[in-house]
C-alpha atoms as a PDB file:
ATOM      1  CA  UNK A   1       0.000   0.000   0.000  1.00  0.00           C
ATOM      2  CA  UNK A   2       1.258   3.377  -1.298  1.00  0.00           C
ATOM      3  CA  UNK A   3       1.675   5.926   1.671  1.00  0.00           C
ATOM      4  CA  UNK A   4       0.603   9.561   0.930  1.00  0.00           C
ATOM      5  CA  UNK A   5       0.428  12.521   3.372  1.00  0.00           C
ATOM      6  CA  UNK A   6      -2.699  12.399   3.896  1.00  0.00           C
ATOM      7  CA  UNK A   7      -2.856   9.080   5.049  1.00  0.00           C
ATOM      8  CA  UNK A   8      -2.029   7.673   8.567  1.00  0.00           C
ATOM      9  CA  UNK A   9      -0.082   4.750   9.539  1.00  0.00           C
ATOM     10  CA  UNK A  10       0.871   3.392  12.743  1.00  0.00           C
ATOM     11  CA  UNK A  11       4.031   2.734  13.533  1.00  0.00           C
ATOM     12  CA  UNK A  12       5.873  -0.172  15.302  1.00  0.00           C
ATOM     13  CA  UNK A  13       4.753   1.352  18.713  1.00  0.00           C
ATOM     14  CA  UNK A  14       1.608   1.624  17.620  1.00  0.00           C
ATOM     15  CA  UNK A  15       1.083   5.333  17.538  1.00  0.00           C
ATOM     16  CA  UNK A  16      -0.120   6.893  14.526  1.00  0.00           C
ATOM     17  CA  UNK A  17       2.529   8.999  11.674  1.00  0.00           C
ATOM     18  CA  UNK A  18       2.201  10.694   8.905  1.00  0.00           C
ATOM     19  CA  UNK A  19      -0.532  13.665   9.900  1.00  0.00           C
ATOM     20  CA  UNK A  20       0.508  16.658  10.687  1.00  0.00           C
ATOM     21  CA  UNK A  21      -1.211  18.849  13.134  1.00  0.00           C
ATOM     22  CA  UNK A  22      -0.409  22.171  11.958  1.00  0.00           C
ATOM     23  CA  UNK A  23      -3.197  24.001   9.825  1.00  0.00           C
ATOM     24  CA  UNK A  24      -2.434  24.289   6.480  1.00  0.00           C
ATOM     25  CA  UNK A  25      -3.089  28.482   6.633  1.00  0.00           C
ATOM     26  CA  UNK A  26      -0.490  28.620   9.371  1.00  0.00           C
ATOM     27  CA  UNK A  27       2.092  27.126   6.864  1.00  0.00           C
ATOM     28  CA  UNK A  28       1.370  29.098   4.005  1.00  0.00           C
ATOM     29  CA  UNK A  29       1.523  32.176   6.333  1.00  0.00           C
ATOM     30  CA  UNK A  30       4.903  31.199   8.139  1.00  0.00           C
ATOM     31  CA  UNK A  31       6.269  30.082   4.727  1.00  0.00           C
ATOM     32  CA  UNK A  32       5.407  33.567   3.239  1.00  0.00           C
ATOM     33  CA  UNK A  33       6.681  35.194   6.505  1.00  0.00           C
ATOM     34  CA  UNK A  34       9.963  33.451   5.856  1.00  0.00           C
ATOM     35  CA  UNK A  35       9.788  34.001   2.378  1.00  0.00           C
ATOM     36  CA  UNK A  36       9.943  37.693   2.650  1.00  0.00           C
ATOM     37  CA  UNK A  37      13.367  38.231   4.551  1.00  0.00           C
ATOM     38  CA  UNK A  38      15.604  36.461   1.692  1.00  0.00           C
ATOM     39  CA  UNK A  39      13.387  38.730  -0.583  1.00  0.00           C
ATOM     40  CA  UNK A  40      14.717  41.848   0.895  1.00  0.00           C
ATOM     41  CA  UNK A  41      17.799  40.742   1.263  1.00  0.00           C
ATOM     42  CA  UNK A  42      18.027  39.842  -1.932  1.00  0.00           C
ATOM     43  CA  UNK A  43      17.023  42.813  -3.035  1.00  0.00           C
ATOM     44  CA  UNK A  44      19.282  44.708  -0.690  1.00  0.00           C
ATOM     45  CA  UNK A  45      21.876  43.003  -1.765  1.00  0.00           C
ATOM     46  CA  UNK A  46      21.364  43.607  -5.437  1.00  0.00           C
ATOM     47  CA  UNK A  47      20.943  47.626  -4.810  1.00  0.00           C
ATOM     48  CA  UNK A  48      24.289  47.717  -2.843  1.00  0.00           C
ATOM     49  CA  UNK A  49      25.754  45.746  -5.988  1.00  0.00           C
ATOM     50  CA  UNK A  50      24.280  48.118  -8.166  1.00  0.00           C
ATOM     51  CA  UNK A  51      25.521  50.687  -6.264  1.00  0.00           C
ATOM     52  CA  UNK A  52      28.734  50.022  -6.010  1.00  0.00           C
ATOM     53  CA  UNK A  53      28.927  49.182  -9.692  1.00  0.00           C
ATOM     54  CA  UNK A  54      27.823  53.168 -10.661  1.00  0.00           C
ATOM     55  CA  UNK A  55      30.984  53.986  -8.154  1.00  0.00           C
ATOM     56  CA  UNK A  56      33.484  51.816  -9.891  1.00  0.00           C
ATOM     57  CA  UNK A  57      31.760  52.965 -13.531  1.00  0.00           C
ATOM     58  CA  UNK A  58      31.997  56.464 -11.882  1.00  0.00           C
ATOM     59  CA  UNK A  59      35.918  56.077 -11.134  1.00  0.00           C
ATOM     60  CA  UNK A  60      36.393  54.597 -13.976  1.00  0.00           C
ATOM     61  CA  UNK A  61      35.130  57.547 -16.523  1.00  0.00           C
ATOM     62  CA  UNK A  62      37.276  59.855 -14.145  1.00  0.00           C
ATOM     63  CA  UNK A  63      40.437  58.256 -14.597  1.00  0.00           C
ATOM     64  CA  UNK A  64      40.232  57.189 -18.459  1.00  0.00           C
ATOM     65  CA  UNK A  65      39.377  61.330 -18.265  1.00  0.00           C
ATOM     66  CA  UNK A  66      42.786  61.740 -16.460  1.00  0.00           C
ATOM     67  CA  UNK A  67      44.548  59.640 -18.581  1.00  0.00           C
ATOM     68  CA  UNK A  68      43.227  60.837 -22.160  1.00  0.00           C
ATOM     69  CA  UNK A  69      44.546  64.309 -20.400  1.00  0.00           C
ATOM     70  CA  UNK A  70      47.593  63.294 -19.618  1.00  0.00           C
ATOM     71  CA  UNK A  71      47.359  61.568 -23.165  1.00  0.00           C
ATOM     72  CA  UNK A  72      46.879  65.184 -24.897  1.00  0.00           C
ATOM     73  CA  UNK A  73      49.357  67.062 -22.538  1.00  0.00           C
ATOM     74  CA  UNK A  74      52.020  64.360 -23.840  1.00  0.00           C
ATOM     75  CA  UNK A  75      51.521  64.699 -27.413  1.00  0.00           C
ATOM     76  CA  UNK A  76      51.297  68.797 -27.177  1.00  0.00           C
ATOM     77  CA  UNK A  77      54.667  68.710 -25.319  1.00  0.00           C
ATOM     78  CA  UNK A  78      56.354  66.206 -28.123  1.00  0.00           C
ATOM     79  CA  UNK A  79      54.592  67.984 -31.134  1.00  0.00           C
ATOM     80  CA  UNK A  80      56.180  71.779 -29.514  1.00  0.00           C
ATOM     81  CA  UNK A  81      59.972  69.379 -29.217  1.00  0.00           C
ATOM     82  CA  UNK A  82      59.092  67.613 -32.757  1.00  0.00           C
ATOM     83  CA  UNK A  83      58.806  71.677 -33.918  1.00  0.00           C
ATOM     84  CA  UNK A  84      61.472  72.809 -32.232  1.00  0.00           C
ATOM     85  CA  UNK A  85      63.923  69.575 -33.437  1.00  0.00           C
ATOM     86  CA  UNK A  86      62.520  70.522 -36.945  1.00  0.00           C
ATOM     87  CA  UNK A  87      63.483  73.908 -36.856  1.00  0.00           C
ATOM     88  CA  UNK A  88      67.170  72.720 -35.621  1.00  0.00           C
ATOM     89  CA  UNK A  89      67.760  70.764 -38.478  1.00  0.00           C
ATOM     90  CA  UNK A  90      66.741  73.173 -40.973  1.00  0.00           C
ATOM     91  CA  UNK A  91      69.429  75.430 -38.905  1.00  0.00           C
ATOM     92  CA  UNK A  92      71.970  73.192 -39.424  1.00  0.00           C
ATOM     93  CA  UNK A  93      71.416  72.031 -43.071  1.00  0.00           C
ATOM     94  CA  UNK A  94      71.507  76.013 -44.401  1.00  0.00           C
ATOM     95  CA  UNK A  95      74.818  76.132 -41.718  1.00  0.00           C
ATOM     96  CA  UNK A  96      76.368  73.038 -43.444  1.00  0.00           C
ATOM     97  CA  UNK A  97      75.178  74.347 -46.736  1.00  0.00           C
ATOM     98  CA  UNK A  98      76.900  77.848 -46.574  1.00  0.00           C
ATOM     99  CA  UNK A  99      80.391  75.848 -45.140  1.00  0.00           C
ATOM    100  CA  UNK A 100      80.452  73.748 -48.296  1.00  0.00           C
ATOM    101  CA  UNK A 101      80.161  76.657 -50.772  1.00  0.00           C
END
């Protein structure tokens, strides 16, 4: 015979197993109860992840800003020595030109 939970059996000691006394209401109200903590926790936790993921996208932008910066401040300092290294040589080329004729 196939047990089920709604059926009762009696054990070796001859008291009966298998039914359970609580009220079915009480259980779905506890289990909801219950239910509702991990909720908001889960929740919590996935603002404070979100959260922390706008700071790190925050610091991010701000650095790659400071670094493209540094970036342009680089290349305006070697274009003004690429001019100035430019202008050498042609100063030297028209001095070595007038010392060969």
């Amino acid at each position: 015979m196939a047990v089920t939970g709604d059926e009762t059996e009696t054990g070796s000691t001859g008291e009966l197993t298998g039914t359970s006394s609580i009220h079915p209401l009480a259980v779905a109200q506890s289990s909801s109860h219950s239910h509702q903590k991990p909720f908001e926790d889960v929740t919590q936790k996935r603002e404070q992840r979100l959260m922390k993921n706008r700071e790190a996208a925050r610091e991010c932008r701000r650095k790659k800003k400071e670094y493209v910066k540094c970036l342009e401040n680089r290349v305006a300092v070697l274009e003004n020595q690429n001019k100035t290294l430019i202008e050498e040589l042609r100063t030297m080329k028209e001095i070595y030109r007038h010392k060969v004729d």
